[in-house]
C-alpha atoms as a PDB file:
ATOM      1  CA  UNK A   1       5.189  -7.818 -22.321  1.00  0.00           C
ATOM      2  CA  UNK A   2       2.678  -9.265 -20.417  1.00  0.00           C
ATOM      3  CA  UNK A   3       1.631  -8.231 -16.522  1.00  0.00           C
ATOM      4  CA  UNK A   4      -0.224 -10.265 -13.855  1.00  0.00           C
ATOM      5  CA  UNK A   5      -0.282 -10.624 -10.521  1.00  0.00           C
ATOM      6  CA  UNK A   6       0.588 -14.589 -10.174  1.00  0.00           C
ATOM      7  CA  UNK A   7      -0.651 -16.187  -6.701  1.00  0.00           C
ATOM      8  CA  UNK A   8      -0.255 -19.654  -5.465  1.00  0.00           C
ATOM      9  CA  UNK A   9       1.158 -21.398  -2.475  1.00  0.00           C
ATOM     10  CA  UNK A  10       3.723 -22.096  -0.591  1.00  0.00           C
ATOM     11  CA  UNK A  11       5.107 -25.601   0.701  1.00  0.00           C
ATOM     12  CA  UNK A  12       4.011 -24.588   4.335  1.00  0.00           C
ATOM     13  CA  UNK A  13       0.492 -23.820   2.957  1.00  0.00           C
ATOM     14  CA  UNK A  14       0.503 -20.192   2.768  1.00  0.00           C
ATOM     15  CA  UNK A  15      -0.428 -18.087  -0.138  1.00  0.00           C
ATOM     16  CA  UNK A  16       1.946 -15.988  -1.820  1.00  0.00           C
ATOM     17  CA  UNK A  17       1.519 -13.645  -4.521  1.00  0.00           C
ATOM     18  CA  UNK A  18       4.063 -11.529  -7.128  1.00  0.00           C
ATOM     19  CA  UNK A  19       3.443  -9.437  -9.918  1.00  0.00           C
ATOM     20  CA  UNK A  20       5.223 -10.760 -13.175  1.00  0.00           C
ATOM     21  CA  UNK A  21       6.023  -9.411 -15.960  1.00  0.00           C
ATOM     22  CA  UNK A  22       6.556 -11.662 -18.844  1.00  0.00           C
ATOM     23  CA  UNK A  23       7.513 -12.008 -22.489  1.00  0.00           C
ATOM     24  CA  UNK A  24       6.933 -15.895 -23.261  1.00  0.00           C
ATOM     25  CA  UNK A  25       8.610 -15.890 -26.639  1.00  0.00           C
ATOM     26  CA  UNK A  26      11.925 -14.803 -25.166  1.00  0.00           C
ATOM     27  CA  UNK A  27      11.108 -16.601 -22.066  1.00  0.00           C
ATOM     28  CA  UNK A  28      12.121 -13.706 -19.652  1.00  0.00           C
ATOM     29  CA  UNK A  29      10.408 -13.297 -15.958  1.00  0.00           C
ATOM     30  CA  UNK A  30      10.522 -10.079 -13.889  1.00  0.00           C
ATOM     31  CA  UNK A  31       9.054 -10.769 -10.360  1.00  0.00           C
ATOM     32  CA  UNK A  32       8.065  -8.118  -8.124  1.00  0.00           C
ATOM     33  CA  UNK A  33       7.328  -8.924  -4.227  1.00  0.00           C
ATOM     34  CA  UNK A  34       4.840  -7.172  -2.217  1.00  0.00           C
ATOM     35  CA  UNK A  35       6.303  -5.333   0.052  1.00  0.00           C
ATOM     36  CA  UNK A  36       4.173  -7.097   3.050  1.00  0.00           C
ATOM     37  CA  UNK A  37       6.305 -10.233   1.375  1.00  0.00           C
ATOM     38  CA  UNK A  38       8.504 -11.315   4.168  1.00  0.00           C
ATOM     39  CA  UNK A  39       8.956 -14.845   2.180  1.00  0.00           C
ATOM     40  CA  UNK A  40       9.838 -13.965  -1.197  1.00  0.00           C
ATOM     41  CA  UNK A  41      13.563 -15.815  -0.822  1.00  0.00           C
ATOM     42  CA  UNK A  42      11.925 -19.048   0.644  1.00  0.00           C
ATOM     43  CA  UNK A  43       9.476 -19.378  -2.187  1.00  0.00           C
ATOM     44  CA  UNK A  44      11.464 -18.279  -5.609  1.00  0.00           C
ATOM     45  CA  UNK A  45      11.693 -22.141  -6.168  1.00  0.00           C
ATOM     46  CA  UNK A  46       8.405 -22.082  -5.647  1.00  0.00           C
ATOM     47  CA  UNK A  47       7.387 -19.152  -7.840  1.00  0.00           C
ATOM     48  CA  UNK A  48       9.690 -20.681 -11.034  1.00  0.00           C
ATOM     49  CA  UNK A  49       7.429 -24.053 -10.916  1.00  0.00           C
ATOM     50  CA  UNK A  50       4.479 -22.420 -10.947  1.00  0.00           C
ATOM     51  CA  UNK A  51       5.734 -20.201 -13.570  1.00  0.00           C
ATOM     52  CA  UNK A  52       7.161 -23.096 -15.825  1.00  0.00           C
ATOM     53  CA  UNK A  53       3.888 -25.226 -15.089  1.00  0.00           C
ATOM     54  CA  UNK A  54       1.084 -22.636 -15.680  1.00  0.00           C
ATOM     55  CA  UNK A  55       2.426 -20.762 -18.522  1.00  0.00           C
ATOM     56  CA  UNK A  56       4.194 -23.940 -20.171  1.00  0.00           C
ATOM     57  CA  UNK A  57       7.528 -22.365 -20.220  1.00  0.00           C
ATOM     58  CA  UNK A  58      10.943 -24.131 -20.840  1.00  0.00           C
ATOM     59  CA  UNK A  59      12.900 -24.319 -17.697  1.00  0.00           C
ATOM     60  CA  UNK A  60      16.110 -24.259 -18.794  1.00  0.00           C
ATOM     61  CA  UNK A  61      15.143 -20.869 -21.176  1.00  0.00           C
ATOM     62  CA  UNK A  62      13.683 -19.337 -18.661  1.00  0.00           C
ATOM     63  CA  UNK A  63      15.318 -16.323 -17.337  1.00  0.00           C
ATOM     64  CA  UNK A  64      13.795 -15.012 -14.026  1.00  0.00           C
ATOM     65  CA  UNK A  65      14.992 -11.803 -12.410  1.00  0.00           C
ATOM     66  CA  UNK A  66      14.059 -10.475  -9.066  1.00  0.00           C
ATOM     67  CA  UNK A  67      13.061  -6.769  -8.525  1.00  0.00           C
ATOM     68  CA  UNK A  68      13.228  -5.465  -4.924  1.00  0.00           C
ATOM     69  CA  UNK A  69      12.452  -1.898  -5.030  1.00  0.00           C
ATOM     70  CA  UNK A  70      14.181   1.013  -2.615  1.00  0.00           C
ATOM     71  CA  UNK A  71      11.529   0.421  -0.426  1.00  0.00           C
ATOM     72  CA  UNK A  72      12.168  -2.762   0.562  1.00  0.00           C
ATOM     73  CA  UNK A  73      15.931  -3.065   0.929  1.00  0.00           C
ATOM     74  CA  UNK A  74      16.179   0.258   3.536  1.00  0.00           C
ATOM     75  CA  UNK A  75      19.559  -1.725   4.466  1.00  0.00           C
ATOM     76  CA  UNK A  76      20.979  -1.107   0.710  1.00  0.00           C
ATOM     77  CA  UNK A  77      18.935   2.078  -0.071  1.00  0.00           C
ATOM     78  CA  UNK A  78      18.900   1.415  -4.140  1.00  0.00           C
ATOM     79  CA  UNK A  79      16.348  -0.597  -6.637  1.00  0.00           C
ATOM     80  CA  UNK A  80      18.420  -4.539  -6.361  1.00  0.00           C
ATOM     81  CA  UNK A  81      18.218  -7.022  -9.587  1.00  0.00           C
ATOM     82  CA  UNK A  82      18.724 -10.809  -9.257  1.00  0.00           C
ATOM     83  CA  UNK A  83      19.193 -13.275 -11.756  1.00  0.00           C
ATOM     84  CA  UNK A  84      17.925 -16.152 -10.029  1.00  0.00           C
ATOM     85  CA  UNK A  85      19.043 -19.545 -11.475  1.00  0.00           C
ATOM     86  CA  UNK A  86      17.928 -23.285 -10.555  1.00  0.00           C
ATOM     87  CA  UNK A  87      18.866 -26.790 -10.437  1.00  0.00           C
ATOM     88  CA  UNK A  88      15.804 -28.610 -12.431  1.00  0.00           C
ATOM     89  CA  UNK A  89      14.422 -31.875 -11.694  1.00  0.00           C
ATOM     90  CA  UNK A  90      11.766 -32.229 -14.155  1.00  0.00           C
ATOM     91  CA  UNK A  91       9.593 -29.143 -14.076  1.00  0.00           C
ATOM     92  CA  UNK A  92      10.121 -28.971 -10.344  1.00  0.00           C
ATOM     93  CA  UNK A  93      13.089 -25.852  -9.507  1.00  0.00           C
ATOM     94  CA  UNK A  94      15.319 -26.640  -6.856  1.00  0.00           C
ATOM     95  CA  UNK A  95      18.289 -24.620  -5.404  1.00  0.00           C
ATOM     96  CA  UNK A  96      17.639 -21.176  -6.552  1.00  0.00           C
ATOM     97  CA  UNK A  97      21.113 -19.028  -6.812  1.00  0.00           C
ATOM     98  CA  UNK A  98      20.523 -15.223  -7.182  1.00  0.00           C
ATOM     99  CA  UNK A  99      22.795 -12.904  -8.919  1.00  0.00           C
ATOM    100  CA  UNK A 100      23.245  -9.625  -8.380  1.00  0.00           C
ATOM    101  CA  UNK A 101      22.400  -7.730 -11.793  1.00  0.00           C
ATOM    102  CA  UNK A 102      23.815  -4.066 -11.717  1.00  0.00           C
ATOM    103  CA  UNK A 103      21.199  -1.387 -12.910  1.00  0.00           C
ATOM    104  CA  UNK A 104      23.237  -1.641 -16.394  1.00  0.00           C
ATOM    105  CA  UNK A 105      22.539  -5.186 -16.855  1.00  0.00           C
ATOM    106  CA  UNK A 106      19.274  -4.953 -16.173  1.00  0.00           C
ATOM    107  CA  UNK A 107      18.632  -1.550 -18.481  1.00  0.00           C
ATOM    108  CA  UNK A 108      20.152  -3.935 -20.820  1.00  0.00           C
ATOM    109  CA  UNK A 109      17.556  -6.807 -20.741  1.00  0.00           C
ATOM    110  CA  UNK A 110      15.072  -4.691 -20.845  1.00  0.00           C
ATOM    111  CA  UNK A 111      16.103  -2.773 -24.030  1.00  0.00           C
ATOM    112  CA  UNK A 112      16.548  -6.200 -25.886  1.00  0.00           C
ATOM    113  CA  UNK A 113      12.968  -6.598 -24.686  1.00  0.00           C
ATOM    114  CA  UNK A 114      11.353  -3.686 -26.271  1.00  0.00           C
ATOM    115  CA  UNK A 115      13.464  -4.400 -29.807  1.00  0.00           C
ATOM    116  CA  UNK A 116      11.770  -7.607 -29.646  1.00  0.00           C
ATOM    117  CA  UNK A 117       7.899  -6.657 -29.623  1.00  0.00           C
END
């Protein structure tokens, strides 16, 4: 699985930056925020374009899951997963939808991750 830190910017001109985590064969995404990320739900869309565009992946394979750590939900106190999903208009992403994953869901993807390297 690959790991970068992707950067690029958003529509009102700001940077923004996430670490990913990536395996490109099975076309899976984990995004981490910063925690000084105070945008990271206005520029998923965003983040899925670039991601699609830059590493030439297929948007309607790819599977992108938020990570928001304890740290930054003190509101929930736990580790929250999203599968975030998109309306596509050419390799533009538009309408994200997030999904709660439960910590079993998400244990799950990443098992079928390491049987696959």
């Amino acid at each position: 699985m690959e790991e970068c830190v992707l950067v690029f910017q958003a529509p009102n001109h700001s940077v923004s930056s996430c670490l990913i985590r990536m395996d490109r064969k099975l076309q899976i995404v984990i995004a981490t925020w910063p925690e000084n990320s105070r945008n990271a739900t206005n520029v998923v869309d965003v983040l899925a374009t670039e991601l699609v565009n830059q590493y030439k992946l297929h948007p309607q394979r790819l599977l992108l899951i938020e990570y928001f750590g304890e740290d930054k939900t003190p509101s929930r106190g736990a580790d929250i997963y999203y599968l975030v999903t998109f309306t596509w208009e050419v390799n533009q992403a538009q309408k994200p939808v997030r999904h709660p994953l439960s910590l079993a869901e998400f244990t799950q993807i990443l098992l079928t991750l390491s049987k696959s390297n």
